[in-house]
Protein backbone atom coordinates (compact mmCIF):
# COMPACT_ATOMS: atom_id res chain seq x y z
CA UNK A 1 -3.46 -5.48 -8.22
CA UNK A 2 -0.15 -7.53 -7.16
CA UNK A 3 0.73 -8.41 -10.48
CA UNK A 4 0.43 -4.45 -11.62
CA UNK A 5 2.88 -2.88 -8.18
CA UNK A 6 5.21 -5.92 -8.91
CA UNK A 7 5.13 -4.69 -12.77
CA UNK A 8 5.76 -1.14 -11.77
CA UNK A 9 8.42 -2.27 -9.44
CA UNK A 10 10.22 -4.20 -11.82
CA UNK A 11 9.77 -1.26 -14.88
CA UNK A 12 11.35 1.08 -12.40
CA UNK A 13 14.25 -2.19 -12.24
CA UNK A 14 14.01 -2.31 -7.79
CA UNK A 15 14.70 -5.17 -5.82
CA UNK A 16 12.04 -5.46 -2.87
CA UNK A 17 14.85 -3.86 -0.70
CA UNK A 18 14.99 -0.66 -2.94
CA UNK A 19 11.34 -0.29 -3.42
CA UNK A 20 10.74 -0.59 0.15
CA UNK A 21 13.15 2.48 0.53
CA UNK A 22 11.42 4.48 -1.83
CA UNK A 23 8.02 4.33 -0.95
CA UNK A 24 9.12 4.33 2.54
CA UNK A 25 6.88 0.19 3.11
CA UNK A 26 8.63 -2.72 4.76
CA UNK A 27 9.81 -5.21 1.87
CA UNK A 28 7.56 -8.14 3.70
CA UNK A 29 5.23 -6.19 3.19
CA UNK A 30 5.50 -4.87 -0.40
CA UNK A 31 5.90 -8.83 -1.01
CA UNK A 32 2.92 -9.66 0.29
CA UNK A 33 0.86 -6.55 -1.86
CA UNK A 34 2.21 -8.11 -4.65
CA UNK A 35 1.37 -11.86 -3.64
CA UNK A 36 -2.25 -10.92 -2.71
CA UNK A 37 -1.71 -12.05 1.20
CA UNK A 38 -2.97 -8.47 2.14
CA UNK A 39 -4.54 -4.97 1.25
CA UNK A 40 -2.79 -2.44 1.46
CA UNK A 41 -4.17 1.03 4.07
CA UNK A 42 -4.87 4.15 2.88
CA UNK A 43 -1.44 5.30 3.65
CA UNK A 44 0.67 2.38 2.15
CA UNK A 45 -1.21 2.79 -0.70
CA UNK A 46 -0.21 6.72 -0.95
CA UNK A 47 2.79 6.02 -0.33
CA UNK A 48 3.60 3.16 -3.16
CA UNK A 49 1.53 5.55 -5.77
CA UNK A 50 4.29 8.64 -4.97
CA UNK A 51 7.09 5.71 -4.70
CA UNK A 52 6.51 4.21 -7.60
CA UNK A 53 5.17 7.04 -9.52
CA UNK A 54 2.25 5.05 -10.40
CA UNK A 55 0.19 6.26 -13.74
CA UNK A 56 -3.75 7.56 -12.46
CA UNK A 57 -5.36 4.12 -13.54
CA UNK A 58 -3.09 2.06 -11.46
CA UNK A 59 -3.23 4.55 -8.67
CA UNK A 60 -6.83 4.93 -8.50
CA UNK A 61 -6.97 0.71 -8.45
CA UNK A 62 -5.34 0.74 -6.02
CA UNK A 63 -6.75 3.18 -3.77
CA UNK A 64 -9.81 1.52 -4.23
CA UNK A 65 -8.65 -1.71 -2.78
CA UNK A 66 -7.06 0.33 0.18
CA UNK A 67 -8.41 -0.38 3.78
CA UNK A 68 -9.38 3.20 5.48
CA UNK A 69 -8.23 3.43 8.69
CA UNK A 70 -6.05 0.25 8.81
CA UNK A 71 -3.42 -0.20 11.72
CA UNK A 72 -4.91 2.97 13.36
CA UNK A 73 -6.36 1.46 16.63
CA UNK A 74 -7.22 -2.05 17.94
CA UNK A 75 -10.73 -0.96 19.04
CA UNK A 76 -13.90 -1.15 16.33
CA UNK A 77 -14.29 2.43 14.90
CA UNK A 78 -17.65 2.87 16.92
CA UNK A 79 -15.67 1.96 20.46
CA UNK A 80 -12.52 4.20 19.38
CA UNK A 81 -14.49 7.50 19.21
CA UNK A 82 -14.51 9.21 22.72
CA UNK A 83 -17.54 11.16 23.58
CA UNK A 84 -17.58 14.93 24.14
């Protein structure tokens, strides 16, 4: 999936700087998407697809490799719900 955002960024002729702007994602971090050193979160990825204007397949690919929920809260999701 690195190799297909860093093709998108690079058909759409950004620097990481410019990129980062668009879809609103640090440049470390776009850099490390597209060296594999992490998976992106729900929202990063959302936010690189409407950045980027990325085409369904390439959207959906990435979505799929999207962490739900990451970033949101240091606790494991069965300690972070509150009871009633």
């Amino acid at each position: 999936m690195g190799r297909e955002l860093r093709r998108a960024r690079l058909r759409l002729g950004l620097s990481y700087r410019q990129a980062s702007q668009r879809a609103g994602v640090a440049h470390g971090h776009l850099c490390d998407l597209e060296h594999g050193r992490r998976a992106p979160s729900v929202a990063v990825a959302e936010s690189i697809i409407f950045g980027y204007r990325l085409k369904p397949d390439v959207a959906c690919r990435l979505l799929a490799e999207a962490i739900p929920d990451a970033g949101r809260s240091w606790l494991p999701p069965a300690e972070s719900s509150r009871p009633s």
